[in-house]
N, C-alpha and C. Protein backbone atom coordinates (compact mmCIF):
# COMPACT_ATOMS: atom_id res chain seq x y z
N UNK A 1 50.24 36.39 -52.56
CA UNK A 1 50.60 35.01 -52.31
C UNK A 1 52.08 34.97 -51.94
N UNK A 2 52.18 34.02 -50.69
CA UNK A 2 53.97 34.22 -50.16
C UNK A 2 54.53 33.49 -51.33
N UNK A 3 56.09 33.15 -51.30
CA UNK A 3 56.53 32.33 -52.15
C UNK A 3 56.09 31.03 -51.76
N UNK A 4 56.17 30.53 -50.29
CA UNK A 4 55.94 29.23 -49.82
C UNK A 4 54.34 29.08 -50.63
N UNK A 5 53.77 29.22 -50.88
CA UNK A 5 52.04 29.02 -51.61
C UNK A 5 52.72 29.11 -52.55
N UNK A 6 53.59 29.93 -53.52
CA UNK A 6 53.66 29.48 -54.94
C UNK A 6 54.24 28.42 -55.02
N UNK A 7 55.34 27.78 -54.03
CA UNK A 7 56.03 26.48 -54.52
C UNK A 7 55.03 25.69 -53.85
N UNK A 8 54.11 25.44 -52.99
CA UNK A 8 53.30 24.65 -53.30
C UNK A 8 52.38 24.35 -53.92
N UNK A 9 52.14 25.40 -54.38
CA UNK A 9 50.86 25.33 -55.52
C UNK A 9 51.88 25.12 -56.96
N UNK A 10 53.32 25.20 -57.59
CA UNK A 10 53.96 24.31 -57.88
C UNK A 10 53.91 23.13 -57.94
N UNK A 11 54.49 22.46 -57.02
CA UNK A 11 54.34 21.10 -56.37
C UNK A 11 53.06 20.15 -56.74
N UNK A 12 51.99 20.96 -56.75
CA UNK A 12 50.75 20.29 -56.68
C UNK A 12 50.28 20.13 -57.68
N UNK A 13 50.76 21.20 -59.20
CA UNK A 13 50.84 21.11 -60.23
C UNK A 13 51.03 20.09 -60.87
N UNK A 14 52.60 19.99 -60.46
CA UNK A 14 53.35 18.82 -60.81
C UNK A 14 53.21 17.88 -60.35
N UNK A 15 52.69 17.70 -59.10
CA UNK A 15 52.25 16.37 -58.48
C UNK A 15 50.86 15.59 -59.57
N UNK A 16 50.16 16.80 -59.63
CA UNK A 16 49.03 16.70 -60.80
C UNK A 16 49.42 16.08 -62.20
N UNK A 17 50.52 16.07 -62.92
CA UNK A 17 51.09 16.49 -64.00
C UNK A 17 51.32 15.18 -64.09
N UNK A 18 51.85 14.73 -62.99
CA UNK A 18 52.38 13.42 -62.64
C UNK A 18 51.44 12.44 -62.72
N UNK A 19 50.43 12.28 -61.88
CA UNK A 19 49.31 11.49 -61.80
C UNK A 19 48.90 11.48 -62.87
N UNK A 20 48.35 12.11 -63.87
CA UNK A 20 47.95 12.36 -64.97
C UNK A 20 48.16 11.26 -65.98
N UNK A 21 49.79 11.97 -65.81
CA UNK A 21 50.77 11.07 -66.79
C UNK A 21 50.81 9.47 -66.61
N UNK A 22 50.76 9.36 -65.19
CA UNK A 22 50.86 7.98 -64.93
C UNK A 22 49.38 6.95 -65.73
N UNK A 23 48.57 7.88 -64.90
CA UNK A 23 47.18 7.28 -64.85
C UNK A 23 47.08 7.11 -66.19
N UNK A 24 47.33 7.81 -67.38
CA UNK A 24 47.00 7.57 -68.98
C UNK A 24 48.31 6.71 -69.53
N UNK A 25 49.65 6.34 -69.09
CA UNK A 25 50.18 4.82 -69.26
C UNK A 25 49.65 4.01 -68.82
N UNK A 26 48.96 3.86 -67.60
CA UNK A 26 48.59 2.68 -66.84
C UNK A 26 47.16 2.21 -67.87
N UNK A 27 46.34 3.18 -68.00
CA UNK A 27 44.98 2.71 -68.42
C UNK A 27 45.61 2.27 -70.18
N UNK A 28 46.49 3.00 -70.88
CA UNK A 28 47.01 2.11 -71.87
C UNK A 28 47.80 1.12 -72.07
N UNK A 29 48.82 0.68 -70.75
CA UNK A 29 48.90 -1.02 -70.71
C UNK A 29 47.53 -1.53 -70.54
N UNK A 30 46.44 -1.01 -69.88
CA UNK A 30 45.46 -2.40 -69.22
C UNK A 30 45.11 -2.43 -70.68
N UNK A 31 45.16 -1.62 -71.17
CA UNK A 31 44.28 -1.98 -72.56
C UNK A 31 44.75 -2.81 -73.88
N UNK A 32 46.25 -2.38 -73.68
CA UNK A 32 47.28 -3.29 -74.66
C UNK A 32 47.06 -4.86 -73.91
N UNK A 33 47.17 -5.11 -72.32
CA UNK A 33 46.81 -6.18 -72.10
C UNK A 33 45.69 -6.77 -72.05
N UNK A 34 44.40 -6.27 -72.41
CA UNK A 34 43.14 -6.60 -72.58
C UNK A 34 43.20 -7.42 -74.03
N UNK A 35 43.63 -6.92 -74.45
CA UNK A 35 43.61 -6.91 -76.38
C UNK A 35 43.91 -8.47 -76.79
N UNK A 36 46.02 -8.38 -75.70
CA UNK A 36 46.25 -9.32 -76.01
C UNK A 36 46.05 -10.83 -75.58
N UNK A 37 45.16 -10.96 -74.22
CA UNK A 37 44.22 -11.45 -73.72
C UNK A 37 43.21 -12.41 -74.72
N UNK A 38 42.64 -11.13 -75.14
CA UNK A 38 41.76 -11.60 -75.90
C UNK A 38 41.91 -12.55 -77.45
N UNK A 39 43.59 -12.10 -77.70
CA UNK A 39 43.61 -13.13 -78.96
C UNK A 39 44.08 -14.37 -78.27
N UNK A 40 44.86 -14.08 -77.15
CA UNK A 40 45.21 -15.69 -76.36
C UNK A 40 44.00 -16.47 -76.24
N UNK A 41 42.51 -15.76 -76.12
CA UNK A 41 41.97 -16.27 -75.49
C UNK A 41 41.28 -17.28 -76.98
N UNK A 42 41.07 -16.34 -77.65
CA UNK A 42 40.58 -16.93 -79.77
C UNK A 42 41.85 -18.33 -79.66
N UNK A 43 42.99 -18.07 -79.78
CA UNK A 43 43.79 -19.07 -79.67
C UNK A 43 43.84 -20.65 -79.24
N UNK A 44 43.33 -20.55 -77.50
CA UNK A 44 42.67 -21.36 -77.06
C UNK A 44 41.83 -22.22 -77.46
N UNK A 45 42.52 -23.69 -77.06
CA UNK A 45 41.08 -24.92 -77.90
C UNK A 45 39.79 -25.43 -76.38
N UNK A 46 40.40 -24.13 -75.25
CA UNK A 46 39.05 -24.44 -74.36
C UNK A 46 38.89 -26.74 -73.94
N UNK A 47 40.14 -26.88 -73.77
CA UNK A 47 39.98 -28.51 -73.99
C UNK A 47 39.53 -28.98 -72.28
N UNK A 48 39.89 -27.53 -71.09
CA UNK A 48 39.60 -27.90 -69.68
C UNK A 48 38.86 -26.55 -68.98
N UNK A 49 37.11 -26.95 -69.84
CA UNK A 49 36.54 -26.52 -68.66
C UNK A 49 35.93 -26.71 -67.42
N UNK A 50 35.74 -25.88 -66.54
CA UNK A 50 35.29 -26.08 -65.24
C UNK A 50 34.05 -25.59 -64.46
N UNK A 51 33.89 -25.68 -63.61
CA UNK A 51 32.42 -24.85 -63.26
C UNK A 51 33.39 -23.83 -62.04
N UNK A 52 33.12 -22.90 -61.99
CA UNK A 52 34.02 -21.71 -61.04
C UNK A 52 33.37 -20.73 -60.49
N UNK A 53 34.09 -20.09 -59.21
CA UNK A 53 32.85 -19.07 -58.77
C UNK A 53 33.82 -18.21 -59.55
N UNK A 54 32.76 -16.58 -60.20
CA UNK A 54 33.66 -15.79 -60.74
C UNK A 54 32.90 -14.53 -59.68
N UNK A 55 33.35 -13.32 -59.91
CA UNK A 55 32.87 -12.40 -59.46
C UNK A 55 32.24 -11.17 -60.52
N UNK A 56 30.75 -10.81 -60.21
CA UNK A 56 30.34 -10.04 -61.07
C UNK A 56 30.47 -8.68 -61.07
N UNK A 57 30.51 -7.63 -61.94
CA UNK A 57 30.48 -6.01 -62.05
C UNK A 57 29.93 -5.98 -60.45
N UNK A 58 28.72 -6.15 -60.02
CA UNK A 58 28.19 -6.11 -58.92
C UNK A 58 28.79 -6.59 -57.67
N UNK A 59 29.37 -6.87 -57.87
CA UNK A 59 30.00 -7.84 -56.47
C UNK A 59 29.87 -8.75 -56.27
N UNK A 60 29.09 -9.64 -56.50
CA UNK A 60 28.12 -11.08 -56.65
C UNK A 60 29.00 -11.90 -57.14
N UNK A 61 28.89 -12.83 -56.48
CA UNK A 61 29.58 -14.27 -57.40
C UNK A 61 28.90 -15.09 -57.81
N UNK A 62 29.54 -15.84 -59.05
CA UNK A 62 28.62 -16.25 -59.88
C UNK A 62 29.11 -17.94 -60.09
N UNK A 63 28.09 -18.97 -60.20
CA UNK A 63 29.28 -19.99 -60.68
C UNK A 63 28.63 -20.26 -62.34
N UNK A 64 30.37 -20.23 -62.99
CA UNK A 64 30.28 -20.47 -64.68
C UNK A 64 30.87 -21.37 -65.14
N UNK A 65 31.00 -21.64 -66.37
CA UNK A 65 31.75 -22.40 -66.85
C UNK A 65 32.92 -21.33 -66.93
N UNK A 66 34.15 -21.92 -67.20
CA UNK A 66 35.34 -21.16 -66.99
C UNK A 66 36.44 -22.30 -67.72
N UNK A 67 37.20 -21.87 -68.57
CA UNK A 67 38.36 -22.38 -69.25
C UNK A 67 39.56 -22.48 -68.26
N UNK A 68 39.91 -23.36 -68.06
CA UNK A 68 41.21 -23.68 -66.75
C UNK A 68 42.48 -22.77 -67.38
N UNK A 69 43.03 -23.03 -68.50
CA UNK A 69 44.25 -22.46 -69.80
C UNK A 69 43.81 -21.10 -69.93
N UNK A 70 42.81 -20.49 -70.10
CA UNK A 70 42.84 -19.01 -70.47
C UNK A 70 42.05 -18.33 -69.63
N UNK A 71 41.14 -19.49 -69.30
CA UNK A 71 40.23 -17.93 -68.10
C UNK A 71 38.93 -17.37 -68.95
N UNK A 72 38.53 -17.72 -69.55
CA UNK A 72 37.60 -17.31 -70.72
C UNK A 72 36.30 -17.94 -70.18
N UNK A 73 35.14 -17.35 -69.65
CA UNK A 73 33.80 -17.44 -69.36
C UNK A 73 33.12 -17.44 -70.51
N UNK A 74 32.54 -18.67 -70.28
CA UNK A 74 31.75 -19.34 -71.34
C UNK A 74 29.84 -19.25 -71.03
N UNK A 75 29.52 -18.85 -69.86
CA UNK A 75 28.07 -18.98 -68.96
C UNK A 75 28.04 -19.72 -68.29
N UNK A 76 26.46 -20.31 -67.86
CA UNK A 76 25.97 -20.92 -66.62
C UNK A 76 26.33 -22.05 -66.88
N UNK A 77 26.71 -23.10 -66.10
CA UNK A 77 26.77 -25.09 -66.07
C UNK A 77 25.17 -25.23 -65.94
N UNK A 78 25.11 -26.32 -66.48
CA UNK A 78 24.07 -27.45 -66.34
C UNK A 78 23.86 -27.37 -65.07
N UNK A 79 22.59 -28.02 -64.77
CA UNK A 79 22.66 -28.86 -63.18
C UNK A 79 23.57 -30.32 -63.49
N UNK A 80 23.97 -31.20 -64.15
CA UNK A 80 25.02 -31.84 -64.67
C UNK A 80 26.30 -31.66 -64.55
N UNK A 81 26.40 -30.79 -64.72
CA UNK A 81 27.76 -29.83 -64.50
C UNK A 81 27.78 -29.20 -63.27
N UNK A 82 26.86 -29.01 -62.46
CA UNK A 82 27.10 -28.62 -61.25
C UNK A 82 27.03 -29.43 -60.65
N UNK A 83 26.17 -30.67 -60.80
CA UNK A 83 26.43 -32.24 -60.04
C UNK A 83 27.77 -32.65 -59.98
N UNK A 84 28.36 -32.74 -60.90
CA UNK A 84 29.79 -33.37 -61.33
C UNK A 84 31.03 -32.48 -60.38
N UNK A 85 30.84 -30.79 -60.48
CA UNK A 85 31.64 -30.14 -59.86
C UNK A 85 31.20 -30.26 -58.29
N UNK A 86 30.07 -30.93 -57.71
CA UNK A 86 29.86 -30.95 -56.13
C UNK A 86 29.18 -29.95 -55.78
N UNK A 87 28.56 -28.75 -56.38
CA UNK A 87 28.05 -28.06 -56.28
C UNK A 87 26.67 -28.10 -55.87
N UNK A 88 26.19 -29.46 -56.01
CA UNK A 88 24.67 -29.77 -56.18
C UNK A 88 24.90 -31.08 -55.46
N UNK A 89 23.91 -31.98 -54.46
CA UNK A 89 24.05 -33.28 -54.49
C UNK A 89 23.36 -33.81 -55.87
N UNK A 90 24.35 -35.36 -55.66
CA UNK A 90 23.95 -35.94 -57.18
C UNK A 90 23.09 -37.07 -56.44
């Protein structure tokens, strides 16, 4: 192996080393911010919900009830609730 292949295979190491490192801070903020999310969300008195399109694991959009203040999906609206949001003629 020349030297030029060992410093890049170096490089790539460390480029590796790097990503690594990053990728396992990053996935432990999302998770510190998941957490704290979730007690904002307990917190919440839910006083403005709405009917909203959200988007599912699948790709699909969905329309739910949805908390305006936290963002917290609650399930499906009524046909009532979808009358009211325009979603439906009334």
């Amino acid at each position: 192996m020349s030297e030029r292949e060992s410093l890049t295979k170096i490089i790539l190491m460390e480029d590796n080393e790097y990503i690594k490192k990053k990728k396992t801070e990053l996935t432990e903020n999302i998770k510190t911010s998941e957490e704290e999310l979730k007690e904002l969300r307990k917190m919440c008195k839910h006083t403005d919900v709405q009917v909203k399109n959200t988007n599912h694991e699948s790709g699909a959009a969905h329309l739910r009830r949805v908390c305006s203040v936290c963002g917290a999906v609650f399930g499906f609206p009524s046909n009532d609730e979808l009358r009211e949001s325009g979603y439906m003629p009334k």
